[in-house]
N, C-alpha and C. Protein backbone atom coordinates (compact mmCIF):
# COMPACT_ATOMS: atom_id res chain seq x y z
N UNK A 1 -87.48 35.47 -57.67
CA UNK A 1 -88.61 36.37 -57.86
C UNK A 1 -88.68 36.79 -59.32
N UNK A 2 -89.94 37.01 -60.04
CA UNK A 2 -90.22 37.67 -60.88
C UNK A 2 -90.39 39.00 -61.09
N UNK A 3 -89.49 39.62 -61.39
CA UNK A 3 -90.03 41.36 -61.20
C UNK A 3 -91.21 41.59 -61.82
N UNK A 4 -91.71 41.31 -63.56
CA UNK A 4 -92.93 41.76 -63.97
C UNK A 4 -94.22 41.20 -63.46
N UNK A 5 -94.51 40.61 -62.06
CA UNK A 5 -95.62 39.64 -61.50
C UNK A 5 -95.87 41.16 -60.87
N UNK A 6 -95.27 41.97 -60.52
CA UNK A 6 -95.55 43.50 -59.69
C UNK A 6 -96.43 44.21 -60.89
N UNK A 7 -96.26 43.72 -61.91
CA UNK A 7 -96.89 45.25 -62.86
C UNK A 7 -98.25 44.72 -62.85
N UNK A 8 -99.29 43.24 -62.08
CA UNK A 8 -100.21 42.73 -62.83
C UNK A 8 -101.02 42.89 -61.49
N UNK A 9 -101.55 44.25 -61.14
CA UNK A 9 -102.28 44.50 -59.95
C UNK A 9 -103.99 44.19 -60.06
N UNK A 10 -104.25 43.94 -59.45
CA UNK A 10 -106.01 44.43 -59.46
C UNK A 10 -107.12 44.41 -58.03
N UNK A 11 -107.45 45.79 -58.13
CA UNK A 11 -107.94 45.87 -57.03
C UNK A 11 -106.62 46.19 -55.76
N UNK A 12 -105.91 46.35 -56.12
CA UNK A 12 -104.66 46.91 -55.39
C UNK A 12 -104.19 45.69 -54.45
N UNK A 13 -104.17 44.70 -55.03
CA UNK A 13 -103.54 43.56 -54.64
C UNK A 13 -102.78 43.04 -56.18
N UNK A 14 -101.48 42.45 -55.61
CA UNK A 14 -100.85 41.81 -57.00
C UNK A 14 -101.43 40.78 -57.32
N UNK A 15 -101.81 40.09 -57.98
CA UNK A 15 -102.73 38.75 -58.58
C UNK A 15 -101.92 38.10 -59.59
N UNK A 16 -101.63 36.58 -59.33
CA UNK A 16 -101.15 35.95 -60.28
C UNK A 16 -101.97 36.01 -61.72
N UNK A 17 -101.60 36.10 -62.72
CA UNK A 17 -102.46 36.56 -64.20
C UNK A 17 -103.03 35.10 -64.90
N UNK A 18 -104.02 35.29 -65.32
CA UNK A 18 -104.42 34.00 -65.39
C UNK A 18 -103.79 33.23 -66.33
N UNK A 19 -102.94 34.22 -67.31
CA UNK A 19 -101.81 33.05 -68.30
C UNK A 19 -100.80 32.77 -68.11
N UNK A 20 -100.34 32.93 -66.37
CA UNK A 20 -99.48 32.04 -65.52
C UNK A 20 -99.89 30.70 -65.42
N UNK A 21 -101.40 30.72 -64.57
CA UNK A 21 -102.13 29.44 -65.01
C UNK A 21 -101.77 28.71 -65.98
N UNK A 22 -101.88 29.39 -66.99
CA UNK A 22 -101.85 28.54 -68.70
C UNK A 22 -100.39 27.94 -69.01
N UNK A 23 -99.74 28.99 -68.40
CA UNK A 23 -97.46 28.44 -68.87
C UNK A 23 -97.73 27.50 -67.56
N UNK A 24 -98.11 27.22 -66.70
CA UNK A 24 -98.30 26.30 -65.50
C UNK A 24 -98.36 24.97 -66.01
N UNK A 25 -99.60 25.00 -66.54
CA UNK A 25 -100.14 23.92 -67.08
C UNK A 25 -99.75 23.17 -68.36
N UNK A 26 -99.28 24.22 -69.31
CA UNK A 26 -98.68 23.66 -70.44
C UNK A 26 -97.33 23.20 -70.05
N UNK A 27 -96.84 23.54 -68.93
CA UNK A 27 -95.17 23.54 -68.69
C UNK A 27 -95.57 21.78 -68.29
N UNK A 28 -96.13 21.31 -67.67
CA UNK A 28 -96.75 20.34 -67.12
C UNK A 28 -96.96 19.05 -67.92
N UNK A 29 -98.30 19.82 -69.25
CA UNK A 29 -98.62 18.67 -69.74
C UNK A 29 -97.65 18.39 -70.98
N UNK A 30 -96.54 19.18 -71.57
CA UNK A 30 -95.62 18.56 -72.16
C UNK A 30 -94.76 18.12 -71.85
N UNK A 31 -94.34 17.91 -70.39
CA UNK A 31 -94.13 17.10 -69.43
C UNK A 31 -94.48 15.35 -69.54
N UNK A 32 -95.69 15.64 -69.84
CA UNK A 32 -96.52 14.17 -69.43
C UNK A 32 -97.18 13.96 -71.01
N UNK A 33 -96.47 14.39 -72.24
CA UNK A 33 -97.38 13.60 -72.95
C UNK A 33 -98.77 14.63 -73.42
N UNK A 34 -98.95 15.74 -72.70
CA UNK A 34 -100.35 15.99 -73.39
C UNK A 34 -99.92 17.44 -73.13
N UNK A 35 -99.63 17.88 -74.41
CA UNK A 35 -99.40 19.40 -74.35
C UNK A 35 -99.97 20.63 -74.44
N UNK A 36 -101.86 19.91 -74.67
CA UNK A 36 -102.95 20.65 -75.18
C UNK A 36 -103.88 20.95 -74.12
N UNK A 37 -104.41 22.09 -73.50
CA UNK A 37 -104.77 22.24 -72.74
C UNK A 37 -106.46 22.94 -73.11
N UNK A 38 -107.16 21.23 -72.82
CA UNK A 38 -108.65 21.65 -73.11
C UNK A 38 -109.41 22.26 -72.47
N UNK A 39 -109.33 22.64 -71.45
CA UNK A 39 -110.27 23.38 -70.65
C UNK A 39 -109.04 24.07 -69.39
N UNK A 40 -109.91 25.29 -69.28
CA UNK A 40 -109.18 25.95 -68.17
C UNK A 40 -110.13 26.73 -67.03
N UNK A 41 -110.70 26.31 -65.99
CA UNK A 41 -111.65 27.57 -65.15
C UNK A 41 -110.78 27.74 -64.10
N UNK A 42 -111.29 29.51 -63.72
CA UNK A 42 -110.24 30.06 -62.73
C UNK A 42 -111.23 30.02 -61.59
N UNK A 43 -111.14 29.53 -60.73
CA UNK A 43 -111.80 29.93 -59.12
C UNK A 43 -111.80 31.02 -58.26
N UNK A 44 -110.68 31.10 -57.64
CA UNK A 44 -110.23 32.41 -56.58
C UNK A 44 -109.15 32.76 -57.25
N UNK A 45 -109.36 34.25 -57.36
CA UNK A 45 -107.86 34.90 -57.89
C UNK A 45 -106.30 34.44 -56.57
N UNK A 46 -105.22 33.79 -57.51
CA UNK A 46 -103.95 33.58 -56.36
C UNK A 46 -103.30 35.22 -56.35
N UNK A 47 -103.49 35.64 -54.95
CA UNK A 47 -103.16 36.97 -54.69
C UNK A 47 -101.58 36.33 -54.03
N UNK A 48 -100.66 37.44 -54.28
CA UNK A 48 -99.50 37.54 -53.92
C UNK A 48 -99.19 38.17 -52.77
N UNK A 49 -98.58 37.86 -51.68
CA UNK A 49 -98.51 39.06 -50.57
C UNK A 49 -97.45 39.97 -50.99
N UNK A 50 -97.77 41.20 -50.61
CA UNK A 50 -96.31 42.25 -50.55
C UNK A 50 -94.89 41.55 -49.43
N UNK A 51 -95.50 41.40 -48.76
CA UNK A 51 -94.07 40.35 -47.95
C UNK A 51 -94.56 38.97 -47.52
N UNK A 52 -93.36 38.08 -47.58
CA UNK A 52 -93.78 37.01 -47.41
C UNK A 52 -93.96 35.97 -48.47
N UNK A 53 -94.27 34.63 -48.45
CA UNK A 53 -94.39 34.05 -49.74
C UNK A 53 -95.98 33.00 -50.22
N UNK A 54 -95.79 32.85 -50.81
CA UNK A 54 -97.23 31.50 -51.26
C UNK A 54 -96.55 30.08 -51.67
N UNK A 55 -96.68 29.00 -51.27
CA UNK A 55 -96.22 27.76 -51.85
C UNK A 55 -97.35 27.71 -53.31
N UNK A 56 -97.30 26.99 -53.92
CA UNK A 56 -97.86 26.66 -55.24
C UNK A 56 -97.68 25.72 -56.24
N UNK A 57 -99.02 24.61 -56.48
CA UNK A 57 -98.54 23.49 -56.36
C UNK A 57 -99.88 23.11 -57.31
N UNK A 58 -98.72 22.55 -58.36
CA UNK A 58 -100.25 21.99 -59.72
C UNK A 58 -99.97 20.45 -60.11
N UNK A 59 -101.25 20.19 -59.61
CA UNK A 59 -101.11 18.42 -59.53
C UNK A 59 -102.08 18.74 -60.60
N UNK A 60 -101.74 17.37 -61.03
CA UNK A 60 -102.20 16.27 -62.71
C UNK A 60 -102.64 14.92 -62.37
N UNK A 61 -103.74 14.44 -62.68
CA UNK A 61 -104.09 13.22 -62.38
C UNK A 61 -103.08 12.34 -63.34
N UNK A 62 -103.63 10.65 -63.05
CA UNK A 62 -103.49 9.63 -63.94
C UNK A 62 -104.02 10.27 -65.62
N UNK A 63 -103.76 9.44 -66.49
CA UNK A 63 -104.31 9.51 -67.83
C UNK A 63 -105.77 8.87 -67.74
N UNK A 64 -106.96 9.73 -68.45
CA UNK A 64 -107.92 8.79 -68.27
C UNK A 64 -108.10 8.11 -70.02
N UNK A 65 -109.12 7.34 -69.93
CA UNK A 65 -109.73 6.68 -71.57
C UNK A 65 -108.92 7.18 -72.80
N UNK A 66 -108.93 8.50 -72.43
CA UNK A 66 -108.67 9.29 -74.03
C UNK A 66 -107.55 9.82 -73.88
N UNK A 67 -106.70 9.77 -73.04
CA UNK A 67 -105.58 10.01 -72.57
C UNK A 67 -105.18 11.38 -71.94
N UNK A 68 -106.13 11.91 -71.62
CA UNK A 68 -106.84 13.52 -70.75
C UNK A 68 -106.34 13.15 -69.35
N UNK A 69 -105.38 14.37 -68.48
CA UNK A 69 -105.26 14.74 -67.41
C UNK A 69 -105.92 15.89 -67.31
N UNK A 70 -106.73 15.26 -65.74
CA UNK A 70 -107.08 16.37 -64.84
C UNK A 70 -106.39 17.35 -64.44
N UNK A 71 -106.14 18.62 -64.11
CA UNK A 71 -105.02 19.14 -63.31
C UNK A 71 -105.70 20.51 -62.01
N UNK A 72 -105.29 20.82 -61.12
CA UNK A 72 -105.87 21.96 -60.08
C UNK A 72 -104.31 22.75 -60.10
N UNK A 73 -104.93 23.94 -59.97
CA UNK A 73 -103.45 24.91 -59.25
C UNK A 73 -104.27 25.28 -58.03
N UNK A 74 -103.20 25.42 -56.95
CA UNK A 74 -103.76 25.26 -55.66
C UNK A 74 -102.18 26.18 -55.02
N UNK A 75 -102.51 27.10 -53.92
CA UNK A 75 -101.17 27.54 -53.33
C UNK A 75 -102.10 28.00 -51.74
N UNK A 76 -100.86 27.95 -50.82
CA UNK A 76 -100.75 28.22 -49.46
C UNK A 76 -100.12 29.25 -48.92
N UNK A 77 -100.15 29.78 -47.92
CA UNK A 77 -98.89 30.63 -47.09
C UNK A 77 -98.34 30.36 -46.94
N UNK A 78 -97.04 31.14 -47.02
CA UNK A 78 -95.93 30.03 -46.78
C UNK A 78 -95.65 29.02 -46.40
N UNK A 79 -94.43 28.35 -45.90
CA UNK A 79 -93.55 27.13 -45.92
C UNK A 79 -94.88 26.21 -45.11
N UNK A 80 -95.18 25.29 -45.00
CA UNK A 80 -95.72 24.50 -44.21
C UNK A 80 -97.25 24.67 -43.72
N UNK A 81 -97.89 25.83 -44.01
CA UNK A 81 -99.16 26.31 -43.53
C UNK A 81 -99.88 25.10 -44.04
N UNK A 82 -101.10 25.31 -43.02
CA UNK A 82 -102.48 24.57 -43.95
C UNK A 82 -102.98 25.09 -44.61
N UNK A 83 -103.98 24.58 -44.76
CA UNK A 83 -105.20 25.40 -46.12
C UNK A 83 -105.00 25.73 -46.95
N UNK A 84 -104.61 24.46 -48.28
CA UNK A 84 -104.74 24.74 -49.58
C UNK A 84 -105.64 25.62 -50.18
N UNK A 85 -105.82 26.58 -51.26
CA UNK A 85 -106.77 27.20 -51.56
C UNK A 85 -106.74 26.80 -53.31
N UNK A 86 -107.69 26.31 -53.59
CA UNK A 86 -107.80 25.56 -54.88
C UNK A 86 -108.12 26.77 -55.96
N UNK A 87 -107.42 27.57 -56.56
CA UNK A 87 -107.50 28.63 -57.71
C UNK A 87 -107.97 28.20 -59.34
N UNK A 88 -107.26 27.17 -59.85
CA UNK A 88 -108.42 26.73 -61.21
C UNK A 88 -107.93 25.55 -61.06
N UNK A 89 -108.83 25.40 -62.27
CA UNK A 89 -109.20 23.84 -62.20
C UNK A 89 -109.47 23.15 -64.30
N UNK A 90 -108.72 22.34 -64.50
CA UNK A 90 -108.68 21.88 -65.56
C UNK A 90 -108.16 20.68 -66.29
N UNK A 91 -108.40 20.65 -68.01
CA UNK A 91 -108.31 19.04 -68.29
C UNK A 91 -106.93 19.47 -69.51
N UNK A 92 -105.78 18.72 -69.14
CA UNK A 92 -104.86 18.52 -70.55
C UNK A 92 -105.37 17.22 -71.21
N UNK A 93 -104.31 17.58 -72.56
CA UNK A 93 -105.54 16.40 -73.64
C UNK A 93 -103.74 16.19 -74.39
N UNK A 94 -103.60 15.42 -75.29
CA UNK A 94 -102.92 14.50 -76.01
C UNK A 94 -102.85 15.84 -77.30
N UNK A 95 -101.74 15.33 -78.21
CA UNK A 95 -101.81 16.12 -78.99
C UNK A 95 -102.85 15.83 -80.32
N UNK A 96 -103.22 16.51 -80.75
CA UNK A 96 -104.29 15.83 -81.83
C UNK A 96 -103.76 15.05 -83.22
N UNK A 97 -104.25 14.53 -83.27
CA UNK A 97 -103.83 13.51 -84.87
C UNK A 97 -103.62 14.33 -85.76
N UNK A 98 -102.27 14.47 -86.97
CA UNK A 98 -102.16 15.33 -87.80
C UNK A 98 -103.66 15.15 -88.70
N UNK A 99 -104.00 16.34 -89.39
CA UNK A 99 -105.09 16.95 -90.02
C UNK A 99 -104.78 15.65 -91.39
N UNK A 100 -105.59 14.92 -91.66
CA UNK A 100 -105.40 13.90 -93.55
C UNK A 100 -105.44 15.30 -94.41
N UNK A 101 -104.66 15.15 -95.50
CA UNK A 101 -103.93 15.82 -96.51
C UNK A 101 -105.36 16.26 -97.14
N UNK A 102 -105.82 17.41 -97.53
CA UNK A 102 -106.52 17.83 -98.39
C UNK A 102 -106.52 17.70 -99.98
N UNK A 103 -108.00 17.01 -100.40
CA UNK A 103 -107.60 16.14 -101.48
C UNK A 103 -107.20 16.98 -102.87
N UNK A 104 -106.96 16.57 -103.57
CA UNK A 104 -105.55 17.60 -104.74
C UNK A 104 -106.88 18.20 -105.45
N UNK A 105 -108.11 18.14 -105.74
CA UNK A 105 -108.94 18.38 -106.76
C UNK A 105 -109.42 20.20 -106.21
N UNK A 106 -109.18 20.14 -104.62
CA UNK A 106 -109.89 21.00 -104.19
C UNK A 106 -108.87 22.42 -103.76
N UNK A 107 -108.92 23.50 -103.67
CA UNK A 107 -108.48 24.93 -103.66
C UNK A 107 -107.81 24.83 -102.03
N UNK A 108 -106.42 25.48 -101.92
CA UNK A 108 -105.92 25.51 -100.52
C UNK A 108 -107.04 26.48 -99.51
N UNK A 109 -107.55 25.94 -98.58
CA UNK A 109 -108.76 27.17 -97.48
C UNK A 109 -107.28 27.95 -97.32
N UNK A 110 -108.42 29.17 -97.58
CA UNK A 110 -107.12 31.08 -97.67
C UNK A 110 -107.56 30.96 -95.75
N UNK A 111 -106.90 31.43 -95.25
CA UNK A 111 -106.72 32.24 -93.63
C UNK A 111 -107.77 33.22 -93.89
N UNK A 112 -108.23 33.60 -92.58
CA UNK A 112 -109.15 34.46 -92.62
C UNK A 112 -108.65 36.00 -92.17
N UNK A 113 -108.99 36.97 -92.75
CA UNK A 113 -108.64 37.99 -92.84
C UNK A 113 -107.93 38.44 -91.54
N UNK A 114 -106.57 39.28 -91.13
CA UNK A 114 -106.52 40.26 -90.01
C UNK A 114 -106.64 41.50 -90.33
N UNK A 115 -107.31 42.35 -89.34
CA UNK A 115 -108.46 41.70 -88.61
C UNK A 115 -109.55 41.56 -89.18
N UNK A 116 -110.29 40.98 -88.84
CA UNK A 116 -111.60 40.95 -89.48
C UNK A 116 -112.58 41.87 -90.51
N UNK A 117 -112.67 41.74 -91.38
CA UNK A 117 -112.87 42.60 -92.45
C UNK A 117 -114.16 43.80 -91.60
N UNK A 118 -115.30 43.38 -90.98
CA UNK A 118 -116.36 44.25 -90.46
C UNK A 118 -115.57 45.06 -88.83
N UNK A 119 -114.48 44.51 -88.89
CA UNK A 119 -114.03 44.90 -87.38
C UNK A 119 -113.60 46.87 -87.13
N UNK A 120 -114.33 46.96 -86.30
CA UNK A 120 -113.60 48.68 -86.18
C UNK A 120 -112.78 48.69 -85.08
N UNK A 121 -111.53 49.64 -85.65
CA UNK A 121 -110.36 49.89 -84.98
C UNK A 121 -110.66 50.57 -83.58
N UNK A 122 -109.78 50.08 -82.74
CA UNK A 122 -110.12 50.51 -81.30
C UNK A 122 -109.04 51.53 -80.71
N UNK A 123 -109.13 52.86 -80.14
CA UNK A 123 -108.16 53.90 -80.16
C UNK A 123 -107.69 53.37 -78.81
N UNK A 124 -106.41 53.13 -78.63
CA UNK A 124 -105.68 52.51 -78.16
C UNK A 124 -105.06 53.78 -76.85
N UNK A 125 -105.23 55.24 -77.42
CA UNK A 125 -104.79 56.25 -76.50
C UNK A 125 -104.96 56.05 -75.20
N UNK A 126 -106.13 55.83 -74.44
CA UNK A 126 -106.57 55.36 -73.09
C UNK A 126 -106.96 54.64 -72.41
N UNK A 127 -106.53 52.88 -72.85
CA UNK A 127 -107.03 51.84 -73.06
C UNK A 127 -106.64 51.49 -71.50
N UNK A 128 -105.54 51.70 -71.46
CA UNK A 128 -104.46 51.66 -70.10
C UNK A 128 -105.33 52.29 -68.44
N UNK A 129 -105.38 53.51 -69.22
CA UNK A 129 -106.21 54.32 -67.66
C UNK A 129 -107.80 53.97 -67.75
N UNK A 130 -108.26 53.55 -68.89
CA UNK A 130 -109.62 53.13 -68.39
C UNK A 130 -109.74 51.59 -68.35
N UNK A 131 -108.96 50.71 -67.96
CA UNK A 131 -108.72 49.93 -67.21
C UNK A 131 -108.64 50.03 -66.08
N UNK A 132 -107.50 51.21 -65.53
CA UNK A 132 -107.55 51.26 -64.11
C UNK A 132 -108.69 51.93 -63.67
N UNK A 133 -109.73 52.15 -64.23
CA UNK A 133 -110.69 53.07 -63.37
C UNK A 133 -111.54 52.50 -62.42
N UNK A 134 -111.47 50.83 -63.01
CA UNK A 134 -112.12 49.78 -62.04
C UNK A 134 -111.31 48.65 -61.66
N UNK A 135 -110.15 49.39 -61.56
CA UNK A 135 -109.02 48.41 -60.38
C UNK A 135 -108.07 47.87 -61.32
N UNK A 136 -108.21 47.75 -62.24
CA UNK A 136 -107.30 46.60 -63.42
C UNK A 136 -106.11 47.50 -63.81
N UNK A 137 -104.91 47.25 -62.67
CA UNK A 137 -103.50 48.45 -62.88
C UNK A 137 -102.76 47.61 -63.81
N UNK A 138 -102.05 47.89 -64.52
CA UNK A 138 -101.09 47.14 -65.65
C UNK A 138 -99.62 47.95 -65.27
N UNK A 139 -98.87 47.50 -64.93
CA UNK A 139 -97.40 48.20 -65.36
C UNK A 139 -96.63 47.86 -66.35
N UNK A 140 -95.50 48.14 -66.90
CA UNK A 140 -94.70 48.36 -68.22
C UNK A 140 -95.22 46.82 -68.60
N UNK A 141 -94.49 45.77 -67.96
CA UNK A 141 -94.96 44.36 -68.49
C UNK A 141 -95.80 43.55 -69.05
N UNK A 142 -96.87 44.54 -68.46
CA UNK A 142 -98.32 44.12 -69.55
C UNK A 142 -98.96 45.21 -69.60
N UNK A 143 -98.03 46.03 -70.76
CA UNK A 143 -98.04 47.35 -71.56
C UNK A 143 -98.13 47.04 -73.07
N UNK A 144 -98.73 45.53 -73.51
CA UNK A 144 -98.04 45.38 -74.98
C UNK A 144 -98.90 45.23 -75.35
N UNK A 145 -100.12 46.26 -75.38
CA UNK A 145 -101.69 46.46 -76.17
C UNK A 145 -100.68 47.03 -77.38
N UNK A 146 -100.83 46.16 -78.84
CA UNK A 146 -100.08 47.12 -80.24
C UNK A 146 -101.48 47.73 -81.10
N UNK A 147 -102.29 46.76 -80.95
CA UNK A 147 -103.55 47.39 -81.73
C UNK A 147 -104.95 46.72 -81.44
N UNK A 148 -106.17 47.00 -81.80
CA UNK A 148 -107.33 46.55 -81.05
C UNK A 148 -108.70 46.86 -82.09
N UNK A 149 -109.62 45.85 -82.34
CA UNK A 149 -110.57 46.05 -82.63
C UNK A 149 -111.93 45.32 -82.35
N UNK A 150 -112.88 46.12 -83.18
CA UNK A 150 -113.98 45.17 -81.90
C UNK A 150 -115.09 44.99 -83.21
N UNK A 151 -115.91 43.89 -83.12
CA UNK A 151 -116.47 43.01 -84.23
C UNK A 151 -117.97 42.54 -83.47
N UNK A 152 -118.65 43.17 -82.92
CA UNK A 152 -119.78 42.99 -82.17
C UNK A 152 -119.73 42.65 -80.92
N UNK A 153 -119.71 41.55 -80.24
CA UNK A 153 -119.40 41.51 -79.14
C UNK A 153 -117.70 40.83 -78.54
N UNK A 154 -116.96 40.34 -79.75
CA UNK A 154 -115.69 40.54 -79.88
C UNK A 154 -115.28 41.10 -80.01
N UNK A 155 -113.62 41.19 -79.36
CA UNK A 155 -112.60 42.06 -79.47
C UNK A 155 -111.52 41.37 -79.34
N UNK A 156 -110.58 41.78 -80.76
CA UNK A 156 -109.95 41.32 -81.34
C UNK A 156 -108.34 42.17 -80.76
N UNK A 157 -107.67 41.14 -80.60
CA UNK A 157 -105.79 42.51 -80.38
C UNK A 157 -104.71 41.90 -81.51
N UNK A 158 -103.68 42.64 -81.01
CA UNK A 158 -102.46 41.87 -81.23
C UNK A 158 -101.66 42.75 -80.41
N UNK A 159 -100.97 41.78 -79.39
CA UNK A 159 -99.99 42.04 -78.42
C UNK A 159 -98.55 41.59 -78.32
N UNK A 160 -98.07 42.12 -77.62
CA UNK A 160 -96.37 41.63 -78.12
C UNK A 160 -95.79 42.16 -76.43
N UNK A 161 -95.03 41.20 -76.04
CA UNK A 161 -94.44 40.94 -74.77
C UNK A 161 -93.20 42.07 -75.07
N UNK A 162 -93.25 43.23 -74.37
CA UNK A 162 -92.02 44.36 -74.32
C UNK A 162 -91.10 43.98 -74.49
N UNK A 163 -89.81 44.47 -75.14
CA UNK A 163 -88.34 43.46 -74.88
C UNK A 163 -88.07 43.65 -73.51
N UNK A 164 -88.34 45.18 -72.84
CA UNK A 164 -87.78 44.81 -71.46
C UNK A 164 -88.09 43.55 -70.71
N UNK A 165 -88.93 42.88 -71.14
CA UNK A 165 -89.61 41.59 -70.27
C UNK A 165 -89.02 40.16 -70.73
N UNK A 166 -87.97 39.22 -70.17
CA UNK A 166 -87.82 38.05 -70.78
C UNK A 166 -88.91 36.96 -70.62
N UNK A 167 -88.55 36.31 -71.83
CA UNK A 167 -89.41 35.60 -72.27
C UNK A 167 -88.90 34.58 -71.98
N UNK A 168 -87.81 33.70 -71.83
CA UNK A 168 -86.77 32.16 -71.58
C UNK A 168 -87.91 31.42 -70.82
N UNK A 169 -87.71 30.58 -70.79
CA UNK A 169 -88.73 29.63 -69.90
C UNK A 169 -89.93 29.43 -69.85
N UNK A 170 -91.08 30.19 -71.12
CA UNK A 170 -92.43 29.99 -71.26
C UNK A 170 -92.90 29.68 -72.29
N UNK A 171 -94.07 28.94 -72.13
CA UNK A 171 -94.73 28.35 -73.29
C UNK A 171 -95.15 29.56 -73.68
N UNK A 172 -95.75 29.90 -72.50
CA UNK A 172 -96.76 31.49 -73.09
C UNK A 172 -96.43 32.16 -71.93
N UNK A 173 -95.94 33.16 -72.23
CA UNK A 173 -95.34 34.51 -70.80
C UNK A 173 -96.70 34.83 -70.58
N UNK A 174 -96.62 35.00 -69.10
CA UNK A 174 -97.79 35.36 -68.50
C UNK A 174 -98.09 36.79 -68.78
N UNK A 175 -97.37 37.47 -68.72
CA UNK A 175 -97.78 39.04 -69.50
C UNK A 175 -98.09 39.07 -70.21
């Protein structure tokens, strides 16, 4: 069991987080050769029961033309049940060809500002409880809002996985 999968409620059911999905899939396609994960859509949220368990099970096609796997995450009731329930659905891709050397005549491209130079800072004091006001509960584990701003209809963070929470085993921790 995962203890921090309890802190990621919504709607007062525990819900797998959708960047479980993502360490799923990446765990997968660097597995097979394609570690880049081009597309990702979520279907039905995978709800967790309070007792009891879910099987869970992410198939990858063949390689097609361009060397792109298909992949589904899909989970059941426990041990042996029927009725897969198909949760997202997506394509891994190959890693991309290193970038050709930028030619010597021309200026290194600078990074673009953090955060965004027009961006206004977002007060972070009640970010937490007005989340939960429409179901979205967070506990300590995905508590690692550090700062926030918003740039028109973006919004920009930077987050950081608590130390109480290990990290061993993920491409990207689902918290």
């Amino acid at each position: 069991a995962v203890p921090w999968l309890a802190d990621h409620v919504i709607a007062g059911m525990i819900v797998l987080p959708g960047t479980a999905c993502l360490d799923l899939a990446l765990h997968a396609g660097s597995r097979l050769g394609c570690p880049v994960i081009d597309e990702l859509t979520h279907q039905v949220p995978l709800a967790i029961p309070a007792t009891g368990s879910r099987q869970v099970q992410l198939t990858v096609e063949p390689p097609g033309p361009a060397g792109e796997r298909a992949f589904a995450l899909y989970s059941r009731p426990g041990a042996g049940a029927d009725g897969w329930t198909r949760h997202a659905t997506g394509t891994l891709a190959p890693a991309p060809a290193p970038a050709a050397a930028a030619p010597a005549s021309g200026a290194a491209a600078m990074p673009a500002p953090w955060p965004p130079a027009a961006a206004t800072a977002v007060d972070l004091g009640t970010a937490y409880q007005r989340l939960a006001a429409p179901g979205y509960h967070y506990g300590p584990a995905f508590q690692g809002l550090q700062a926030a701003w918003q740039h028109g209809g973006d919004t920009y963070a930077e987050v950081t996985l608590p130390a109480t929470t290990p990290a061993a085993g993920h491409a990207i921790h689902p918290a």
